[in-house]
C-alpha atoms as a PDB file:
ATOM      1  CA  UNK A   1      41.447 -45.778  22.421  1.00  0.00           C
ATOM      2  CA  UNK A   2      41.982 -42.030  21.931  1.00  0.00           C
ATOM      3  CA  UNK A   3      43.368 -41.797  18.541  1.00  0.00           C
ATOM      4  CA  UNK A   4      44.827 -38.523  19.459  1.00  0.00           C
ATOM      5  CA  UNK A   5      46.599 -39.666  22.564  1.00  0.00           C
ATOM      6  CA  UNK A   6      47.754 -42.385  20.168  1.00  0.00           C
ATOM      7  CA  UNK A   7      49.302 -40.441  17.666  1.00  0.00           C
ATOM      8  CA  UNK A   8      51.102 -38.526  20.142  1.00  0.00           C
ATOM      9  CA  UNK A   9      52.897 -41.951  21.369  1.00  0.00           C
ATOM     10  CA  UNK A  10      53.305 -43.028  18.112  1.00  0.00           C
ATOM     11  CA  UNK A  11      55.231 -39.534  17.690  1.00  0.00           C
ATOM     12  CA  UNK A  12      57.062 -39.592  20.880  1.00  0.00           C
ATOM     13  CA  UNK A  13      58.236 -43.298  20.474  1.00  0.00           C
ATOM     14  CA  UNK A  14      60.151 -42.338  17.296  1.00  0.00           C
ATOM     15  CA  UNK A  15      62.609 -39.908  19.620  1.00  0.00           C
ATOM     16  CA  UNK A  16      63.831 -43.899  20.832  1.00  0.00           C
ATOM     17  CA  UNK A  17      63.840 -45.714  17.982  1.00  0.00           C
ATOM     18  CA  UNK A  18      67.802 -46.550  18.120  1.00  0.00           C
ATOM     19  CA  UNK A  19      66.751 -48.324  21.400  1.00  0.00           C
ATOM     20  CA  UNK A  20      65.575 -51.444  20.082  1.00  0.00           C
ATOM     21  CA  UNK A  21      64.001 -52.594  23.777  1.00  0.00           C
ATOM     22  CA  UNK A  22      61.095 -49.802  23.304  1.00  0.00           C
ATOM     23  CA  UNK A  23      58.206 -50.949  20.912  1.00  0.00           C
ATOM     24  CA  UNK A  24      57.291 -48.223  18.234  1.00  0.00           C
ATOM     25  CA  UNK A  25      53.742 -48.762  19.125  1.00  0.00           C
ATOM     26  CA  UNK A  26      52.350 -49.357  22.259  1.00  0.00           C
ATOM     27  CA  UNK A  27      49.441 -51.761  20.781  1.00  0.00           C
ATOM     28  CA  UNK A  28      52.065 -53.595  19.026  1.00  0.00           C
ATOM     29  CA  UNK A  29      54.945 -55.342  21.490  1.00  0.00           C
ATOM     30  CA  UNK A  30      56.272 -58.163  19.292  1.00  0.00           C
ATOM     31  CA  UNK A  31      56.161 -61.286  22.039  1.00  0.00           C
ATOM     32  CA  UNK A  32      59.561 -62.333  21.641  1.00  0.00           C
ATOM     33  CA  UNK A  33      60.305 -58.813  22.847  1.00  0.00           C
ATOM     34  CA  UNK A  34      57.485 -58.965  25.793  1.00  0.00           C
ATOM     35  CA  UNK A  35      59.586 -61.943  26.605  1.00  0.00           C
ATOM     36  CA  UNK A  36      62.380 -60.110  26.889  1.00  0.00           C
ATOM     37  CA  UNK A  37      61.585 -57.322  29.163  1.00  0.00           C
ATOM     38  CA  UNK A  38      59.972 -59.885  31.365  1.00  0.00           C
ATOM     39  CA  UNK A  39      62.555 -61.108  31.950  1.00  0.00           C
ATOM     40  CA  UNK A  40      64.753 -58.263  32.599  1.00  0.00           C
ATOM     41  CA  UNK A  41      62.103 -57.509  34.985  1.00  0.00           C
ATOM     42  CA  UNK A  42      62.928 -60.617  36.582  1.00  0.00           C
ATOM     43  CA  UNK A  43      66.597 -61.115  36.116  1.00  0.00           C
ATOM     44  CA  UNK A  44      68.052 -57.363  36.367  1.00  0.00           C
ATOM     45  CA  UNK A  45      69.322 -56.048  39.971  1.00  0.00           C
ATOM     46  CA  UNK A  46      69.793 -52.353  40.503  1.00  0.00           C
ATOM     47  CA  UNK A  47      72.123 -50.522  42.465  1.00  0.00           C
ATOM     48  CA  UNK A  48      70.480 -48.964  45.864  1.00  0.00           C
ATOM     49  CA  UNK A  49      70.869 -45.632  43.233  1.00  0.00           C
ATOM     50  CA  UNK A  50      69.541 -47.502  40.610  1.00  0.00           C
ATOM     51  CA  UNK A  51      66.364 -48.585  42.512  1.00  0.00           C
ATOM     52  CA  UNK A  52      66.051 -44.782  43.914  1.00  0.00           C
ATOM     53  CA  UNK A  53      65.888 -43.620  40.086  1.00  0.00           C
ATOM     54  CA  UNK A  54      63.278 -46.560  39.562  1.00  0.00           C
ATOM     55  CA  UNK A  55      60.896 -45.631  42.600  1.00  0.00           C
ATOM     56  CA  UNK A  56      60.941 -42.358  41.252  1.00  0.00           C
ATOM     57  CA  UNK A  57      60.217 -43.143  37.739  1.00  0.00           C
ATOM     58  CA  UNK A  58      57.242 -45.438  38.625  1.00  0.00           C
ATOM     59  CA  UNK A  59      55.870 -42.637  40.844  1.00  0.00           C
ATOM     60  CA  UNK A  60      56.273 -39.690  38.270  1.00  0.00           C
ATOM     61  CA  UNK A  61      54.177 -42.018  35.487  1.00  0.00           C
ATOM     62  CA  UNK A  62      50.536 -40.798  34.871  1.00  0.00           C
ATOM     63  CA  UNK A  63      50.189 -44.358  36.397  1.00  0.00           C
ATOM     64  CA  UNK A  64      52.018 -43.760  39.190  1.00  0.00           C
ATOM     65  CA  UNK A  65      53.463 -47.280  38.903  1.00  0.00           C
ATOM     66  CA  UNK A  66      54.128 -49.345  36.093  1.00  0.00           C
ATOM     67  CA  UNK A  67      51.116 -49.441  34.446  1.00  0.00           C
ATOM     68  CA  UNK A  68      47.251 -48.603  35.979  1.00  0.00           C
ATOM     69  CA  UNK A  69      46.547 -52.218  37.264  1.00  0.00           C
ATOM     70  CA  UNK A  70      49.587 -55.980  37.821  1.00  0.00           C
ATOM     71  CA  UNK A  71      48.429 -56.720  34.329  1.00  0.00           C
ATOM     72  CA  UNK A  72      51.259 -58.418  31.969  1.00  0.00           C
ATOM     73  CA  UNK A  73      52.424 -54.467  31.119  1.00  0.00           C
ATOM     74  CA  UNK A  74      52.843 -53.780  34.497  1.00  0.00           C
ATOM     75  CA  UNK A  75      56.083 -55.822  34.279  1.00  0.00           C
ATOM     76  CA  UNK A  76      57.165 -55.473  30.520  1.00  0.00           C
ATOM     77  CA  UNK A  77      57.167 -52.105  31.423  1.00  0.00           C
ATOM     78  CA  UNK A  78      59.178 -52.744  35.075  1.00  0.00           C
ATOM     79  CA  UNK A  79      61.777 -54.595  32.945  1.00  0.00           C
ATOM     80  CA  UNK A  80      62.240 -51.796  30.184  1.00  0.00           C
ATOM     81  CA  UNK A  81      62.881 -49.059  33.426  1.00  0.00           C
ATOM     82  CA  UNK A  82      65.254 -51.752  34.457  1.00  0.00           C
ATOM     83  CA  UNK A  83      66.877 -52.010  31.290  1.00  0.00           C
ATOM     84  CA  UNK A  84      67.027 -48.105  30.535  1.00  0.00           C
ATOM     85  CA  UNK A  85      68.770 -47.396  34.084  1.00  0.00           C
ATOM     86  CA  UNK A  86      70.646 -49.838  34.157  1.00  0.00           C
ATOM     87  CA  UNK A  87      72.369 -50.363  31.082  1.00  0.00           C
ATOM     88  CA  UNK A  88      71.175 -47.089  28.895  1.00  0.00           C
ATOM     89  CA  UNK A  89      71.497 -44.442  32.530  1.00  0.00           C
ATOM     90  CA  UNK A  90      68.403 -43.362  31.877  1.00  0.00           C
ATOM     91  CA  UNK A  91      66.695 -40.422  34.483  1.00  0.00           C
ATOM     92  CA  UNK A  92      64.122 -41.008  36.096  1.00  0.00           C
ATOM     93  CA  UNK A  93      62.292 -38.615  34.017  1.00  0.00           C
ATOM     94  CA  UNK A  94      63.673 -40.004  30.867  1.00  0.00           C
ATOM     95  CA  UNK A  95      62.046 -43.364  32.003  1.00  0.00           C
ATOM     96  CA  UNK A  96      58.944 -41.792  33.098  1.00  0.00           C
ATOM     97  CA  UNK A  97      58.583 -40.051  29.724  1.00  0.00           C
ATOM     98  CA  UNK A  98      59.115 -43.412  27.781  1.00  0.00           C
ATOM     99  CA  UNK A  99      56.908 -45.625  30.139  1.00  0.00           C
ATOM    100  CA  UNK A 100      54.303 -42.752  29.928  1.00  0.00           C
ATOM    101  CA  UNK A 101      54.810 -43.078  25.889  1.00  0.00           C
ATOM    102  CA  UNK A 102      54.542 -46.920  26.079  1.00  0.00           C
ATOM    103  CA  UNK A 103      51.009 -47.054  28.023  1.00  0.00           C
ATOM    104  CA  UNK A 104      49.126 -49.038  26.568  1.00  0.00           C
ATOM    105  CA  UNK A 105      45.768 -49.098  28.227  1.00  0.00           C
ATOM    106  CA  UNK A 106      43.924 -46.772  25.821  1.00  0.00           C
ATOM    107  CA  UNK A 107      45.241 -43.210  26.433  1.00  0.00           C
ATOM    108  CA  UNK A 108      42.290 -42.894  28.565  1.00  0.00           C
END
């Protein structure tokens, strides 16, 4: 992990901390809340607007997708987009920003 990179989530995640769907630390997703973006990930259905803003996000991550490989934060991390356009109207840059925040496969 690059501490640095770490602080700087740690920092940015406080900006969302009224949004009780986005973990304060990326390294520390409480599983009853992993539970629950799963299954937004499974059970929310976007608009055809919606799911333009979501193709978008994914692509403007430093992932360019969910997360860098179909690991279990690939979709805790589909579900939160799906959450934050849905029900928050969240950009596509604003959910970029926060799923770029959230990555939690070292900073590297």
């Amino acid at each position: 992990m690059d501490r640095t990179r770490y602080e700087q989530q740690i920092h940015a995640l406080k900006a969302y901390a009224h949004i009780s769907q986005i973990p304060a630390d990326p390294y520390n997703v409480p599983v009853s809340l992993a539970k629950t973006l799963l299954h937004y990930d499974q059970s929310i259905q976007l608009t055809a607007a919606q799911q333009a803003t979501y193709n978008q996000a994914a692509a403007m991550t430093d992932d360019h997708g969910w997360c860098c490989c179909q690991c279990w934060a690939w979709y805790v991390h589909s579900g939160l987009a799906k959450y934050l356009i849905a029900t928050q109207h969240f950009s596509a840059t604003q959910v970029a920003a926060v799923i770029n925040a959230e990555d939690c496969c070292g900073g590297a």
